[in-house]
Protein backbone atom coordinates (compact mmCIF):
# COMPACT_ATOMS: atom_id res chain seq x y z
CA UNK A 1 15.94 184.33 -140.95
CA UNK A 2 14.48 181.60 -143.47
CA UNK A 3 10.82 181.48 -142.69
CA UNK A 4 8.90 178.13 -144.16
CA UNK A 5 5.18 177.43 -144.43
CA UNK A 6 4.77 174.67 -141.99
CA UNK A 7 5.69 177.10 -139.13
CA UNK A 8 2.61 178.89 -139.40
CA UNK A 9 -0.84 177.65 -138.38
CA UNK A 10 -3.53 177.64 -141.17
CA UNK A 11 -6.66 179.05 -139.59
CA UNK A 12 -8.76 179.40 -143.13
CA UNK A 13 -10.77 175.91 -142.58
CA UNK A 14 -12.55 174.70 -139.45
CA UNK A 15 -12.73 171.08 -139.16
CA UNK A 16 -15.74 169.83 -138.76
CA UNK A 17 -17.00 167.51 -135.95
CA UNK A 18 -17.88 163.62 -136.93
CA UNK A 19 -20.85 164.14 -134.23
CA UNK A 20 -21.14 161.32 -131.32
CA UNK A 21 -20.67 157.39 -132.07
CA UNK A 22 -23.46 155.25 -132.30
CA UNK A 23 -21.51 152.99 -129.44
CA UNK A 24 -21.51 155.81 -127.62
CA UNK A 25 -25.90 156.05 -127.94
CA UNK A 26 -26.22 152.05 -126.87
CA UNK A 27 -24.20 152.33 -124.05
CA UNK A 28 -25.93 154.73 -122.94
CA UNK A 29 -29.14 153.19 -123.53
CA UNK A 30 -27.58 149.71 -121.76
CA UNK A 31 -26.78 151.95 -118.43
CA UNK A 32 -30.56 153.08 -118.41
CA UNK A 33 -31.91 149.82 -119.20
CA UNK A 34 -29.12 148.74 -116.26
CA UNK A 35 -30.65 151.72 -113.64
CA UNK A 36 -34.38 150.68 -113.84
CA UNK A 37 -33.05 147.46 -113.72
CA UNK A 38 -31.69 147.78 -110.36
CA UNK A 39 -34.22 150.40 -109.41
CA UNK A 40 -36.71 147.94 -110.03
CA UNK A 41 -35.19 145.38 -107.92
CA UNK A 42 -34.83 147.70 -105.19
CA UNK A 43 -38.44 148.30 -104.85
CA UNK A 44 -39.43 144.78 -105.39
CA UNK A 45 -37.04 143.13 -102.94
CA UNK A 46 -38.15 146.34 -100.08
CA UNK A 47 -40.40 144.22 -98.01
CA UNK A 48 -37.75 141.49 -97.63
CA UNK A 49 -36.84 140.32 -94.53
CA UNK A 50 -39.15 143.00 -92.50
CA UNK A 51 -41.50 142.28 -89.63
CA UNK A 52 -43.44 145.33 -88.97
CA UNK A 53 -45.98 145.43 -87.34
CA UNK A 54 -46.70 141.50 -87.14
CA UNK A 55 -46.46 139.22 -84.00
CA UNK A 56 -43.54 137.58 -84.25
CA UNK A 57 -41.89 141.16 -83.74
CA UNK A 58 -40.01 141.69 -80.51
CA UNK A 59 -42.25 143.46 -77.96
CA UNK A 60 -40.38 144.91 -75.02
CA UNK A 61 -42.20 147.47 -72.77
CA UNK A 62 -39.83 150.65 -72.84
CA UNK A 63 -41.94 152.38 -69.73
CA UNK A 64 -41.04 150.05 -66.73
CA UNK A 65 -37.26 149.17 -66.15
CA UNK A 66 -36.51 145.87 -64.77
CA UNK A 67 -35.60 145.50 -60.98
């Protein structure tokens, strides 16, 4: 059997990781910047559209039924 170098695997160097991208860092900073963002409009746009407790809400007596 004729045995050749390239069949075996060469375990004698590790390679080495490049580390993270710097895209990788400002997306990551855009998506935070994005969820305070939205949490921020959450919060701010909460008391839209409610009526509580102010006249104009409906007042309908729940302890007498109609007859």
């Amino acid at each position: 059997m004729i045995e050749s170098p390239q069949e075996y695997l060469d375990f004698s160097k590790v390679p080495e990781s490049q580390g993270l991208p710097k895209s990788l860092f400002a997306v990551g900073f855009v998506g935070l910047i994005c969820i305070f963002i939205i949490g921020g409009l959450t919060v701010g746009m909460a008391g839209f559209g409610h009526v509580w407790p102010a006249p104009q809400s409906m007042r309908v007596n729940l302890g007498q039924l109609p007859k």
